[in-house]
Protein backbone atom coordinates (compact mmCIF):
# COMPACT_ATOMS: atom_id res chain seq x y z
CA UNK A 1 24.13 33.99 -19.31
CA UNK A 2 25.72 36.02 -16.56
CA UNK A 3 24.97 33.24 -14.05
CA UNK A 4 27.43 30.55 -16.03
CA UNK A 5 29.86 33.30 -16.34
CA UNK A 6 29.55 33.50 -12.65
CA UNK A 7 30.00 30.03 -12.34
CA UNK A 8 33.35 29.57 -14.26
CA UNK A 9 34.64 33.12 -12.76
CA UNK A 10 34.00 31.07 -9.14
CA UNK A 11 35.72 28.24 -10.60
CA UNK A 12 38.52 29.50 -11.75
CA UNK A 13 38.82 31.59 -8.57
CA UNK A 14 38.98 28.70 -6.48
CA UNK A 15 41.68 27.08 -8.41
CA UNK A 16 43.66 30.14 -8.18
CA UNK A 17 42.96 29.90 -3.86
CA UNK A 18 43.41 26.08 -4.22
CA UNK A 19 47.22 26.61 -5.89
CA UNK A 20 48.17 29.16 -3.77
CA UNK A 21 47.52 26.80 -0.49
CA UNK A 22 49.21 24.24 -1.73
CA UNK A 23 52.48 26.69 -1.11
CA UNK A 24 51.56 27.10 2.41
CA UNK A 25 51.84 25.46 5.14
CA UNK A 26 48.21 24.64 5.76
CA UNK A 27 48.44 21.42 8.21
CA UNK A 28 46.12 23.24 10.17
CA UNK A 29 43.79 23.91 8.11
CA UNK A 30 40.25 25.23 8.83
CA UNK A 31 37.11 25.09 7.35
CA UNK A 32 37.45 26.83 4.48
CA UNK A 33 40.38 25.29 3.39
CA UNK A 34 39.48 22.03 3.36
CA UNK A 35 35.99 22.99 1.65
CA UNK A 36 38.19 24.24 -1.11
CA UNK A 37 40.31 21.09 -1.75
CA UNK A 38 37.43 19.17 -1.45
CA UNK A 39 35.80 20.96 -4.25
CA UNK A 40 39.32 21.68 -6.57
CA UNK A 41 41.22 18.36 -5.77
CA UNK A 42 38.15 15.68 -7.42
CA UNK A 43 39.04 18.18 -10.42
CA UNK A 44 42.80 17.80 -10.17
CA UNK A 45 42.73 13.93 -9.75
CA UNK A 46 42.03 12.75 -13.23
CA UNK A 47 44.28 15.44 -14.52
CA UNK A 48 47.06 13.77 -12.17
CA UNK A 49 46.76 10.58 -13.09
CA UNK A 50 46.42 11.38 -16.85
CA UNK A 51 50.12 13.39 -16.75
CA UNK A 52 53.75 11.56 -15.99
CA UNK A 53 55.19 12.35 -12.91
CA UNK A 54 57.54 15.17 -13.17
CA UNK A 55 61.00 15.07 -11.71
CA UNK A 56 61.40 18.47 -10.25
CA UNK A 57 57.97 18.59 -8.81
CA UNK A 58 56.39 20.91 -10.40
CA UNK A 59 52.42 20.20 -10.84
CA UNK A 60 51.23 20.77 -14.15
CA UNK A 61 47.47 19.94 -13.76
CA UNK A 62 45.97 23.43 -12.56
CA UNK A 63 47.18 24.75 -15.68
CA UNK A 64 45.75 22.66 -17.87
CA UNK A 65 42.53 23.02 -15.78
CA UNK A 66 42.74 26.58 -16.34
CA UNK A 67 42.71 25.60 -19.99
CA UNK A 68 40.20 23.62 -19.93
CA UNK A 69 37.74 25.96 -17.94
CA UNK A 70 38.45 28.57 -20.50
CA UNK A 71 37.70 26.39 -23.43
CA UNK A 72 34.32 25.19 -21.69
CA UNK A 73 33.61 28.91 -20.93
CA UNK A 74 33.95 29.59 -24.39
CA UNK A 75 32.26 27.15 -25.76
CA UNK A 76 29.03 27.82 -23.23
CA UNK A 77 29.23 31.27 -23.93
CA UNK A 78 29.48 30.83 -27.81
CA UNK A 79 25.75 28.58 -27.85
């Protein structure tokens, strides 16, 4: 049980890195930072495509990820 607790906590964590690069400047990116879009951004995607665009650029789809890792979490936690 602790392990998919784990799990979501590491999720969630890595959204939480993944949003606050994408205020930075991170053109030069290292490792790390690329490992971490390329885990969060397949995530993001469908979320992006699902949502209209919005005209002052503000990206709503890590928030409803949040939301949806928290209602997963609960459920998994709950069976």
């Amino acid at each position: 049980m602790w392990v998919l607790v784990l799990l979501f906590n590491a999720a969630e964590l890595l959204l939480l890195i993944r949003i606050i690069l994408s205020w930075l400047q991170y053109e030069s990116a290292n490792e790390f930072t690329r490992w971490v879009c390329s885990v969060v951004d397949p995530l993001l995607a469908p979320i992006r495509s699902f949502l209209p665009q919005n005209s002052m650029g503000i990206d709503f789809s890590p928030i409803i990820l949040f939301i949806f890792i928290d209602i997963v979490k609960r459920l998994a936690l709950t069976l």
